[in-house]
C-alpha atoms as a PDB file:
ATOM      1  CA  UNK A   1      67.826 -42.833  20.070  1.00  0.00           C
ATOM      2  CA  UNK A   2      64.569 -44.376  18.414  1.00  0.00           C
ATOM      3  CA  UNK A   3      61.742 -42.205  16.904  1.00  0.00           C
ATOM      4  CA  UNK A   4      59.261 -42.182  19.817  1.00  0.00           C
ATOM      5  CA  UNK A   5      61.225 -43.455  23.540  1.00  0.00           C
ATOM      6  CA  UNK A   6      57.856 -43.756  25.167  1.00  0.00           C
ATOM      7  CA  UNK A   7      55.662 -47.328  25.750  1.00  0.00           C
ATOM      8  CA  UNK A   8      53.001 -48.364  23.831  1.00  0.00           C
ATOM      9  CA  UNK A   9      50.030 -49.638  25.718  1.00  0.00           C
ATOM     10  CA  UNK A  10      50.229 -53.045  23.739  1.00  0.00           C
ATOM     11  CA  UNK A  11      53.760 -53.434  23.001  1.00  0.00           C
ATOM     12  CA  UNK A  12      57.327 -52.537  23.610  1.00  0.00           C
ATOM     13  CA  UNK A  13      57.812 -49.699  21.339  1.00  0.00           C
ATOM     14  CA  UNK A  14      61.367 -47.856  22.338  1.00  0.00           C
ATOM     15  CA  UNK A  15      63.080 -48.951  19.659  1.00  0.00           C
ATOM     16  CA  UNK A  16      63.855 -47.685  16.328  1.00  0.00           C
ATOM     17  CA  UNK A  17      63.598 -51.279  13.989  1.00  0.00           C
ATOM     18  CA  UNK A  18      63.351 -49.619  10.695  1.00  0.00           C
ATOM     19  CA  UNK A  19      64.807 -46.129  10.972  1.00  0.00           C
ATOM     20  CA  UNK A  20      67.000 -45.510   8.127  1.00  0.00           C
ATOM     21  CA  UNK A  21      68.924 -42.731   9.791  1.00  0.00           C
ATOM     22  CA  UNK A  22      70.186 -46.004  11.862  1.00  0.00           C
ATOM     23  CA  UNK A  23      73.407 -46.938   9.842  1.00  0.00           C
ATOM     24  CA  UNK A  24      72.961 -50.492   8.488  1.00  0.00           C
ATOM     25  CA  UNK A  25      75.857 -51.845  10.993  1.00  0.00           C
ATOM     26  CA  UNK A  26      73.729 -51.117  14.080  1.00  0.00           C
ATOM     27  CA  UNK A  27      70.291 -51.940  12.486  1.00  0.00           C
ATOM     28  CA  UNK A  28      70.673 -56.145  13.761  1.00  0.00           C
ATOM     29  CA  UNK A  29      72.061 -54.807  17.289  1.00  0.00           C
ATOM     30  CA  UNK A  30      69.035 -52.556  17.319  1.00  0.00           C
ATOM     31  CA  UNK A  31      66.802 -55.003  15.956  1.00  0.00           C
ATOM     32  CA  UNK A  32      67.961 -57.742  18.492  1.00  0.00           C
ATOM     33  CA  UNK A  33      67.161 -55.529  21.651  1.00  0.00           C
ATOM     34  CA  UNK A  34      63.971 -54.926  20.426  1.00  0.00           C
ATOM     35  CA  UNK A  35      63.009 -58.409  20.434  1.00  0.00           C
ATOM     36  CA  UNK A  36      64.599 -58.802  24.037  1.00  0.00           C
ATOM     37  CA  UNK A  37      62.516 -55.741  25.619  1.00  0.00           C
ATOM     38  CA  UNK A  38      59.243 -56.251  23.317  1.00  0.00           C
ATOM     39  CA  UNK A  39      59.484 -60.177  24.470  1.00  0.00           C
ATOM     40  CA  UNK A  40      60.356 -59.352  28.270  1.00  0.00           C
ATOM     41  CA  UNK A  41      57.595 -56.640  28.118  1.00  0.00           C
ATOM     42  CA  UNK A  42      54.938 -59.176  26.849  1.00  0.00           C
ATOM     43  CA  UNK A  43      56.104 -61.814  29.844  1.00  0.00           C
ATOM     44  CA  UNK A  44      55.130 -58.764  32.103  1.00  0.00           C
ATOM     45  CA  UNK A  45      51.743 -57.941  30.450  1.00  0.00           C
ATOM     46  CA  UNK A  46      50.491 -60.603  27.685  1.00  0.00           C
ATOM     47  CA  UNK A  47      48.902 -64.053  28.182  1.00  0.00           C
ATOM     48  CA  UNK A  48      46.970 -65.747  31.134  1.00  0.00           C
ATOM     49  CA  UNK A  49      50.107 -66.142  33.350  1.00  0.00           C
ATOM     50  CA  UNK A  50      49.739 -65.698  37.079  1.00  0.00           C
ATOM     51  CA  UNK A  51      51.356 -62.649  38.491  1.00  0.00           C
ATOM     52  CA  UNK A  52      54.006 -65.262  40.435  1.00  0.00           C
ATOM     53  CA  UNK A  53      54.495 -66.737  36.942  1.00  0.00           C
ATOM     54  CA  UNK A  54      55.237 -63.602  34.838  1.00  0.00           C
ATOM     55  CA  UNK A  55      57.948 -62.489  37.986  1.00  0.00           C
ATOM     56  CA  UNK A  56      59.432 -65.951  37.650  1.00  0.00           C
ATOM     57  CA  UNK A  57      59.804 -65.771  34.134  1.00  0.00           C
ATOM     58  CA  UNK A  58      61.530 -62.234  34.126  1.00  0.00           C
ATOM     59  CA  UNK A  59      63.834 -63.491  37.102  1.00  0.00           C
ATOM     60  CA  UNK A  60      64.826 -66.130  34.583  1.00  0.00           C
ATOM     61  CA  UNK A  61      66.101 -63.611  31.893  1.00  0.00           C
ATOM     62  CA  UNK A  62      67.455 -61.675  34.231  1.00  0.00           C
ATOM     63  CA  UNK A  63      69.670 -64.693  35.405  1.00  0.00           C
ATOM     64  CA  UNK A  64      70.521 -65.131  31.835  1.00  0.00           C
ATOM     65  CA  UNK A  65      71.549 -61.703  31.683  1.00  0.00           C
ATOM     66  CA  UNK A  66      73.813 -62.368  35.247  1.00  0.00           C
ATOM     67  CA  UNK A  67      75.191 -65.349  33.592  1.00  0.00           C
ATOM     68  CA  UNK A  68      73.682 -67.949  36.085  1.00  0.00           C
ATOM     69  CA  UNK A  69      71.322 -69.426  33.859  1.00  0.00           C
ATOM     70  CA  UNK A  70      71.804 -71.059  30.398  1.00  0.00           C
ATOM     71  CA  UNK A  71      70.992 -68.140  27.659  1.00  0.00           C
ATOM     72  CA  UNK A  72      67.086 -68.221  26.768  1.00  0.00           C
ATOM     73  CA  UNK A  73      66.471 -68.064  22.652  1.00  0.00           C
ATOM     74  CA  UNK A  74      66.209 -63.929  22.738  1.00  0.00           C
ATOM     75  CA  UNK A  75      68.942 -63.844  25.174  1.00  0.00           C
ATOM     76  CA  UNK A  76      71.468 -66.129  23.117  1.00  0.00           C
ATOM     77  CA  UNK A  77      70.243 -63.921  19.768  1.00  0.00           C
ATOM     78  CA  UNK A  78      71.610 -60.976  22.093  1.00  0.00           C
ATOM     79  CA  UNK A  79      74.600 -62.194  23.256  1.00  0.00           C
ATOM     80  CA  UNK A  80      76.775 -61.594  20.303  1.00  0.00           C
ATOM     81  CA  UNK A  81      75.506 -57.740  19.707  1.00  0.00           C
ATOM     82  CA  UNK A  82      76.438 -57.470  23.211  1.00  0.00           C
ATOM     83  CA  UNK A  83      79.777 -58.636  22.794  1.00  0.00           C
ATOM     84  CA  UNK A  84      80.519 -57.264  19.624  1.00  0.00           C
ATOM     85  CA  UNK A  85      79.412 -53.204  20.636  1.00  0.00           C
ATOM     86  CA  UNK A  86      80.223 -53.382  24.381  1.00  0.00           C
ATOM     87  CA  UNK A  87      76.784 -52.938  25.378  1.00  0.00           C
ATOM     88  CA  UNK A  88      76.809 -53.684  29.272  1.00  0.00           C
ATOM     89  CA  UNK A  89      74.100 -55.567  30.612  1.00  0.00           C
ATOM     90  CA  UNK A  90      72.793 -53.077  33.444  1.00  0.00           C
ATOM     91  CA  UNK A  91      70.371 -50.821  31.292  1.00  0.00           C
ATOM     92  CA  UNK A  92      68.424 -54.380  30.278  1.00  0.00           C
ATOM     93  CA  UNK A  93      68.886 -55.536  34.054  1.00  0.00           C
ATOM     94  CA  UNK A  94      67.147 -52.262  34.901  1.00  0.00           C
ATOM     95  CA  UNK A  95      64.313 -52.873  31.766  1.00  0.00           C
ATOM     96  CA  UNK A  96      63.168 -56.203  33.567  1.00  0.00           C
ATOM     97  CA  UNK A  97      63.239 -54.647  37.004  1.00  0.00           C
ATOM     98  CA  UNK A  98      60.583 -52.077  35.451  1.00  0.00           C
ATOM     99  CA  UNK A  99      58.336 -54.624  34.044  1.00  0.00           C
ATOM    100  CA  UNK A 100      58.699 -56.830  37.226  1.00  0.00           C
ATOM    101  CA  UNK A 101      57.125 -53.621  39.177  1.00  0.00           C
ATOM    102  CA  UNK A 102      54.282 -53.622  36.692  1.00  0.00           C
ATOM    103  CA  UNK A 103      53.532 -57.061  37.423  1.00  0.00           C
ATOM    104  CA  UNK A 104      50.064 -56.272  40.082  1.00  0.00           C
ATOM    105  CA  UNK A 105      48.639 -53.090  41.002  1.00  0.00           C
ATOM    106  CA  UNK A 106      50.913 -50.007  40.287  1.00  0.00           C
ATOM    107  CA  UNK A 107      50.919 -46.985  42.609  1.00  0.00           C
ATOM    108  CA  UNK A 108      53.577 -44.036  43.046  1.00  0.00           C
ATOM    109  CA  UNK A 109      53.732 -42.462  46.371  1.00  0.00           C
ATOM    110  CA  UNK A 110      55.694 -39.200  44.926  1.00  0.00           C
ATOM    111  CA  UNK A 111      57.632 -37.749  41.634  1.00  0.00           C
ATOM    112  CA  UNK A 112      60.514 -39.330  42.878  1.00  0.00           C
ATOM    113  CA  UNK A 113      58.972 -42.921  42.548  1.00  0.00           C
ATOM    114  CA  UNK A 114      58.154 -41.835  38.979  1.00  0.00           C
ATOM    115  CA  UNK A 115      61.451 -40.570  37.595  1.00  0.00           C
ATOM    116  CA  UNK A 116      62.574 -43.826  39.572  1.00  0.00           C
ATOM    117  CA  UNK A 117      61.055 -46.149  37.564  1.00  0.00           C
ATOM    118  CA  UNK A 118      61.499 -43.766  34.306  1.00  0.00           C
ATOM    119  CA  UNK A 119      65.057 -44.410  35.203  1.00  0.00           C
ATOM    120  CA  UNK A 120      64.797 -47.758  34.227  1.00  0.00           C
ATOM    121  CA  UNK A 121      61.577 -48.445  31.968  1.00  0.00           C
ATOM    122  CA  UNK A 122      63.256 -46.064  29.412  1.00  0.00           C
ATOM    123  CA  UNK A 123      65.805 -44.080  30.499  1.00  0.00           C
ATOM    124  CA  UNK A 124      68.300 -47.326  29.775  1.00  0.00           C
ATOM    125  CA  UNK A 125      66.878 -47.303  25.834  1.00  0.00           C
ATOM    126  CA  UNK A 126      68.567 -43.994  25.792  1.00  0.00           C
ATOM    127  CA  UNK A 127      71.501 -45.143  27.352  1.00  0.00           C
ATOM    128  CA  UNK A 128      72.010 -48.052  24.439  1.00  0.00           C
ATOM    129  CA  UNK A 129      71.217 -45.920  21.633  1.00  0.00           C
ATOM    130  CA  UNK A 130      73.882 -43.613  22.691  1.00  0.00           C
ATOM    131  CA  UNK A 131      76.512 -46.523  23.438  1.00  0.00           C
ATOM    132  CA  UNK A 132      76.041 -47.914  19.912  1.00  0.00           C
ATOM    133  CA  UNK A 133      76.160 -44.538  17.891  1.00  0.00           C
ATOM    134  CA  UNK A 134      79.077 -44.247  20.729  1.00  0.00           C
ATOM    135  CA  UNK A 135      78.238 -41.479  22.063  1.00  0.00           C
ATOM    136  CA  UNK A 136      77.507 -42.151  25.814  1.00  0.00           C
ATOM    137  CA  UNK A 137      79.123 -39.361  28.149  1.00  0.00           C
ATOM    138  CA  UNK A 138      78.803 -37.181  31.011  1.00  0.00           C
ATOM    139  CA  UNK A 139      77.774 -34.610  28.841  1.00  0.00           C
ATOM    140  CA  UNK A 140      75.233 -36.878  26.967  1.00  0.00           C
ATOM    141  CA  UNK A 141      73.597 -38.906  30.048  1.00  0.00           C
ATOM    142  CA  UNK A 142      71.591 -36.195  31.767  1.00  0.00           C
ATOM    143  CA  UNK A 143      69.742 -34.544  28.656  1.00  0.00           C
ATOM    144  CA  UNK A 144      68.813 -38.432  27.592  1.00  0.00           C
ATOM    145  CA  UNK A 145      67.453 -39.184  30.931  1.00  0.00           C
ATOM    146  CA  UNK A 146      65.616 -36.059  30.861  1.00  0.00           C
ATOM    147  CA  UNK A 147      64.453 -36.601  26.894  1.00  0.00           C
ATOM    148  CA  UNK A 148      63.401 -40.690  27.650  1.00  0.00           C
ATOM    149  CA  UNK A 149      62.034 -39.518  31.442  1.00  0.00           C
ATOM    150  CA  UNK A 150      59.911 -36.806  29.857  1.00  0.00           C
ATOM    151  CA  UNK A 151      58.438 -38.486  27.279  1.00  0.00           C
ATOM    152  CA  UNK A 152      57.862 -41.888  29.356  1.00  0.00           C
ATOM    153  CA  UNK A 153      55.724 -38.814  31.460  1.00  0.00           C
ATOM    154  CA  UNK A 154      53.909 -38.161  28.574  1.00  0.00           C
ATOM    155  CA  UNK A 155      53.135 -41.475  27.535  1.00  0.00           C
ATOM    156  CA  UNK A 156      51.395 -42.265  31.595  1.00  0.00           C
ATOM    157  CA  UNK A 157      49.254 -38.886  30.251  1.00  0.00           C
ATOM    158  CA  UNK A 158      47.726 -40.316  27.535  1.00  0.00           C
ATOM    159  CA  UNK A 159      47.097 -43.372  28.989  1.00  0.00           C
ATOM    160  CA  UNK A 160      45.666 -42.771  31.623  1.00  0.00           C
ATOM    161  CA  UNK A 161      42.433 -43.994  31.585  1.00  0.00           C
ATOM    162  CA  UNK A 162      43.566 -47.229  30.097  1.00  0.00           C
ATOM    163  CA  UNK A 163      46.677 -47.681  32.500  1.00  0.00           C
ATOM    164  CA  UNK A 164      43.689 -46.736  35.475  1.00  0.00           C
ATOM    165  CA  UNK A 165      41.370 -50.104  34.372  1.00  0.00           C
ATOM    166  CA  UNK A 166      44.801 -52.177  34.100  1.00  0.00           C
ATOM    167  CA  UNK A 167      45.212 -51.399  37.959  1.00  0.00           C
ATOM    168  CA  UNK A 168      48.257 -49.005  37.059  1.00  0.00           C
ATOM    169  CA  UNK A 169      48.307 -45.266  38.355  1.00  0.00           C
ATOM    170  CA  UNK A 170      51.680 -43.489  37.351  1.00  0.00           C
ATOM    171  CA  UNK A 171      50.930 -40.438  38.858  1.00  0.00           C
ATOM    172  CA  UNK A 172      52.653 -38.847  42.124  1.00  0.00           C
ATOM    173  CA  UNK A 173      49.929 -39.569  44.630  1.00  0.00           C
ATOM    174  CA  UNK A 174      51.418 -36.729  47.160  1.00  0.00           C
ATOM    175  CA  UNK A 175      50.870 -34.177  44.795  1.00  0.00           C
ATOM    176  CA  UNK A 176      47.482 -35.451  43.580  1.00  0.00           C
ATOM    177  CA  UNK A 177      46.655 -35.740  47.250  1.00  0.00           C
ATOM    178  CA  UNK A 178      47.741 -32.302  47.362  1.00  0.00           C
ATOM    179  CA  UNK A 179      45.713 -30.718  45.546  1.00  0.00           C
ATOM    180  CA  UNK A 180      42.529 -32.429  47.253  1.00  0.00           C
ATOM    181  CA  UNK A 181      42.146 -35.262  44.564  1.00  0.00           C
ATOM    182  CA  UNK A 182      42.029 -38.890  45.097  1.00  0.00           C
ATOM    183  CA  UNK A 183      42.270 -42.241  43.332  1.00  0.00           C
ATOM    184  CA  UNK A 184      38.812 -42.286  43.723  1.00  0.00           C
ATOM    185  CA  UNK A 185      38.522 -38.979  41.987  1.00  0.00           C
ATOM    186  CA  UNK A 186      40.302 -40.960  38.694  1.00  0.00           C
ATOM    187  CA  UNK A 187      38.427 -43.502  39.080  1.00  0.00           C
ATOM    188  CA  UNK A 188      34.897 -41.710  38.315  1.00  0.00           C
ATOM    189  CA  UNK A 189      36.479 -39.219  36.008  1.00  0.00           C
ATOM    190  CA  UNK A 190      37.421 -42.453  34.160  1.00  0.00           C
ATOM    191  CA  UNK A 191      33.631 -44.354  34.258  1.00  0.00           C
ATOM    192  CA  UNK A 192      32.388 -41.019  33.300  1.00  0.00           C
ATOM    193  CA  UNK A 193      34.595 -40.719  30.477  1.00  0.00           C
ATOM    194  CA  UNK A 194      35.837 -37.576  31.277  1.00  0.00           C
ATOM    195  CA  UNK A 195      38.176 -35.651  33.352  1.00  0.00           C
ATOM    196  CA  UNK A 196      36.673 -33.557  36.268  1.00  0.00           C
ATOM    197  CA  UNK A 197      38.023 -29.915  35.868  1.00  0.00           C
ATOM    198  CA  UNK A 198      40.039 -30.456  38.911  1.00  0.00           C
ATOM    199  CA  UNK A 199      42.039 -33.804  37.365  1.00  0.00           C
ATOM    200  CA  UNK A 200      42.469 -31.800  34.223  1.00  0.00           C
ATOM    201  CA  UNK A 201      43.763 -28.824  36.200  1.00  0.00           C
ATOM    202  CA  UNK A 202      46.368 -31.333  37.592  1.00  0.00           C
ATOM    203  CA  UNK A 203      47.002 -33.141  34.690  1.00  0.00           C
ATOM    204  CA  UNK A 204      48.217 -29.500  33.254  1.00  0.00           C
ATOM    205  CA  UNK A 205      50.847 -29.473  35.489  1.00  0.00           C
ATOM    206  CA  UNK A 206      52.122 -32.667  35.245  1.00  0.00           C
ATOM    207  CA  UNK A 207      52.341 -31.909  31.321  1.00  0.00           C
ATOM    208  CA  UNK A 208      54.265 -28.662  32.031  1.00  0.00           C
ATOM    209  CA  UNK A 209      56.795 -30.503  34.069  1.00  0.00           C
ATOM    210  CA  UNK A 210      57.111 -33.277  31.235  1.00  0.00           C
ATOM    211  CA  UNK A 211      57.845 -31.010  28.431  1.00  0.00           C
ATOM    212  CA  UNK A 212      60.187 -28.565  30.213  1.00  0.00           C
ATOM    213  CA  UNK A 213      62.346 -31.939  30.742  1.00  0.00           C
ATOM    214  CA  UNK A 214      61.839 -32.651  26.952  1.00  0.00           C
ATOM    215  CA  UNK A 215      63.170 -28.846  26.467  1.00  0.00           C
ATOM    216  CA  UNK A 216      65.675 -29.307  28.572  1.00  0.00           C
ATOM    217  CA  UNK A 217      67.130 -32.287  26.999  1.00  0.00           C
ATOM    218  CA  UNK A 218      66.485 -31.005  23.836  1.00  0.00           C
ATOM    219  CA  UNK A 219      70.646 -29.777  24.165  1.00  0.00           C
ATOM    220  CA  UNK A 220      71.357 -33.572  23.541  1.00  0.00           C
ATOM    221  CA  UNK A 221      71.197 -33.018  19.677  1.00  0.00           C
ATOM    222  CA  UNK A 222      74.212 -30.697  19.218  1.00  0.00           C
ATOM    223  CA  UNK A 223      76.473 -33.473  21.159  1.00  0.00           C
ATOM    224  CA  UNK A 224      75.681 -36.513  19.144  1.00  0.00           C
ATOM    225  CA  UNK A 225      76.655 -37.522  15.352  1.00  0.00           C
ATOM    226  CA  UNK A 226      74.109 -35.912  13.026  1.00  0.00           C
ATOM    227  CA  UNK A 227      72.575 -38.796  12.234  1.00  0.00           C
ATOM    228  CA  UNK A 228      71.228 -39.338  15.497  1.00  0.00           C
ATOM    229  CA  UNK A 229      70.549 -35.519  15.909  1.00  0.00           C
ATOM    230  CA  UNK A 230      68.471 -36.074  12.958  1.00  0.00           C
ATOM    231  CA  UNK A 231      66.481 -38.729  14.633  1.00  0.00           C
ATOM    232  CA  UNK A 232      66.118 -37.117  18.014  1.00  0.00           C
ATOM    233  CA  UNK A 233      65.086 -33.533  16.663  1.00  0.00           C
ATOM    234  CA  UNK A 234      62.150 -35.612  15.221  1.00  0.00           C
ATOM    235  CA  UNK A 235      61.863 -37.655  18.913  1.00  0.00           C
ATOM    236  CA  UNK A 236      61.916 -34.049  20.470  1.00  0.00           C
ATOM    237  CA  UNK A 237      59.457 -32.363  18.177  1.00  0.00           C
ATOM    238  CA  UNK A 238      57.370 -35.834  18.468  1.00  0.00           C
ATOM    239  CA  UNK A 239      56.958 -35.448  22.608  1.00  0.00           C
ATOM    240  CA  UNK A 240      56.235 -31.446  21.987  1.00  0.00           C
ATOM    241  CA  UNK A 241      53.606 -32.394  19.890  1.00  0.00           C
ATOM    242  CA  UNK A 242      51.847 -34.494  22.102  1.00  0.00           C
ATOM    243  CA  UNK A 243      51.771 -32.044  25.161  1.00  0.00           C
ATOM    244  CA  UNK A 244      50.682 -29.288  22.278  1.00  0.00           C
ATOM    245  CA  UNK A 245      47.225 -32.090  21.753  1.00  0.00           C
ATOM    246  CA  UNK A 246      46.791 -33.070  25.606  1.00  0.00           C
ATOM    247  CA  UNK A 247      46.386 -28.818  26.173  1.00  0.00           C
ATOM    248  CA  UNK A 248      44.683 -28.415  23.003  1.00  0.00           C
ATOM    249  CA  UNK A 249      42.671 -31.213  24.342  1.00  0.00           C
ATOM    250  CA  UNK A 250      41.786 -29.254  27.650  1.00  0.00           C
ATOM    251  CA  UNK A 251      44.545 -31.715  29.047  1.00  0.00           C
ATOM    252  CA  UNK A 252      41.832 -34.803  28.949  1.00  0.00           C
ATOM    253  CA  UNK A 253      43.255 -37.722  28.014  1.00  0.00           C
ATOM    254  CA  UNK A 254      40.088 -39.539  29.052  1.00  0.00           C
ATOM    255  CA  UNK A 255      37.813 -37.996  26.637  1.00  0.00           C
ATOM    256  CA  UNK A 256      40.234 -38.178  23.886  1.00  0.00           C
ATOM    257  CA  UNK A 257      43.402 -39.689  23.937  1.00  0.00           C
ATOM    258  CA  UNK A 258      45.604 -37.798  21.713  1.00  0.00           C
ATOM    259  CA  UNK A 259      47.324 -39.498  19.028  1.00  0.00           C
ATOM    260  CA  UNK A 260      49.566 -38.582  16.189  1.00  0.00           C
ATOM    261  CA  UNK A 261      48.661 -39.348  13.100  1.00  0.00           C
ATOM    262  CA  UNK A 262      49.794 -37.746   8.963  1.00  0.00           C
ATOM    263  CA  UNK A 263      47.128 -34.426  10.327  1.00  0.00           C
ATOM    264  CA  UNK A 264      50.171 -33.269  12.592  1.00  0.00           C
ATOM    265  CA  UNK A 265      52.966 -33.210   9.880  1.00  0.00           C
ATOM    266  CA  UNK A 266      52.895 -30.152   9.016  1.00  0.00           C
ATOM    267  CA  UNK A 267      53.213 -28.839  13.518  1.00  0.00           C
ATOM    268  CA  UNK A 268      55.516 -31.628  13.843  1.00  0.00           C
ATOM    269  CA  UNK A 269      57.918 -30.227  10.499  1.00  0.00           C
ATOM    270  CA  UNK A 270      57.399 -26.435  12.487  1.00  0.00           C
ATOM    271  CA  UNK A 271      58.215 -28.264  15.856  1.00  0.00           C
ATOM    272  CA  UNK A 272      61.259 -29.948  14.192  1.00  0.00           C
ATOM    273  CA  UNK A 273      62.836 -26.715  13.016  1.00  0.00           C
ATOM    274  CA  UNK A 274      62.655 -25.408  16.034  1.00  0.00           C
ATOM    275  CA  UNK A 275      64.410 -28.004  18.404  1.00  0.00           C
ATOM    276  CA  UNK A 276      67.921 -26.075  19.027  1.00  0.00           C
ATOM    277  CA  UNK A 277      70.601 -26.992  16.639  1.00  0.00           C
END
């Protein structure tokens, strides 16, 4: 599991390159799907490429991945980590379906459409963390999911307004609808750089619902080695952090996004102790 499972609003960030609670045999495996998701997430999102372009471009890695095209550079530096750790090619299949979606305007109808495409923007970096460190089970799969769903969540709350003037809404429209908000409502919360009381009201509950997951998935540390429980009691205490700032923020991640920086050592150390053992 990498230090922070959640994506960065310039780069590909769900993997943990220079952890040193990684054991050194794993570090060029790690380091190599990196470069495969942080390269297939900047064909999704970087450059001047047409939308029909960028989808064309992900196809082709994910006929690499399928075996029905010749192996790309990142693919071919890949290929033997796969090999050598058994890492099937399914949670990177799913990766590239998620970036393909984000290719255009991005709406979601309901939760479900969320935790869908949770289930494969990071839910699969869970999945190959815990395969390496071999530790993928029944017992280990659902509190990941929950852990990489809720703080993939977390990360669409803090980015909100940015996400908004990319075209890209990750919030459950029913629910927003719901409550008597609208896209429209978003949309002038975010030119007047602030949420109305009724978005912030909403985005409360969203955050409530991300970091009970992150609780409940917080069980994953006492079934891995301790390395990795290491690693994801900080990941765990990271995510609880950020829902502490988005409340503390009067859950407005348009007026101020909130951001961890050295300040929140010390409630991330009191937020580490406390993740179950």
């Amino acid at each position: 599991m990498p230090p922070a499972l959640v994506t960065s609003a310039d780069h590909y960030e769900n993997f943990p390159v220079a952890s040193l609670l990684v054991p050194a045999r794993l570090r060029p495996a790690v380091a190599a799907l990196y470069r495969f998701a942080r390269h297939a997430d900047d064909l999704a999102d970087e450059g001047d490429a047409t939308p029909d372009e960028r989808l064309a471009a992900l196809d082709a890695l994910d006929r690499a991945l399928r075996g029905e095209a010749e192996d790309p550079p990142v693919v071919a530096q890949l290929r033997p980590h796969l090999v050598a750790h058994a890492l099937p090619v399914a949670p990177l299949r799913a990766l590239l379906s998620a970036f393909a979606q984000d290719v255009g305007p991005v709406r979601h109808a309901s939760w479900a459409s969320v935790t869908d495409y949770c289930s494969r923007s990071a839910n699969p970096v869970g999945e190959l963390m815990l395969r390496l460190f071999g530790a993928w089970s029944p017992l280990t799969r659902i509190p990941s999911d929950q852990i990489c769903t809720a703080l993939q969540v977390l990360n669409f709350l803090q980015d909100l307004a940015q996400d908004w003037r990319r075209g890209r809404l990750y919030l459950p429209l029913d629910e927003l609808r719901g409550t008597g908000l609208s896209e429209e409502e978003i949309g002038r919360s975010v030119a007047a750089g602030r949420a109305s009381d009724a978005l912030a009201h909403f985005l409360a509950g969203q955050t409530g619902r991300a970091r009970a997951l992150l609780e409940s998935g917080a069980v994953l540390v006492q079934r891995v080695p301790w390395r990795l429980s290491l690693e994801l009691r900080a990941i765990v205490a990271g995510g609880l952090r950020v829902a502490d700032r988005l409340r503390d923020g009067g859950h407005d991640p348009i007026a101020c996004r909130p951001k961890l920086g050295w300040h929140d050592a010390p409630a991330l150390a009191r937020l580490w102790w406390q993740v179950p053992k």
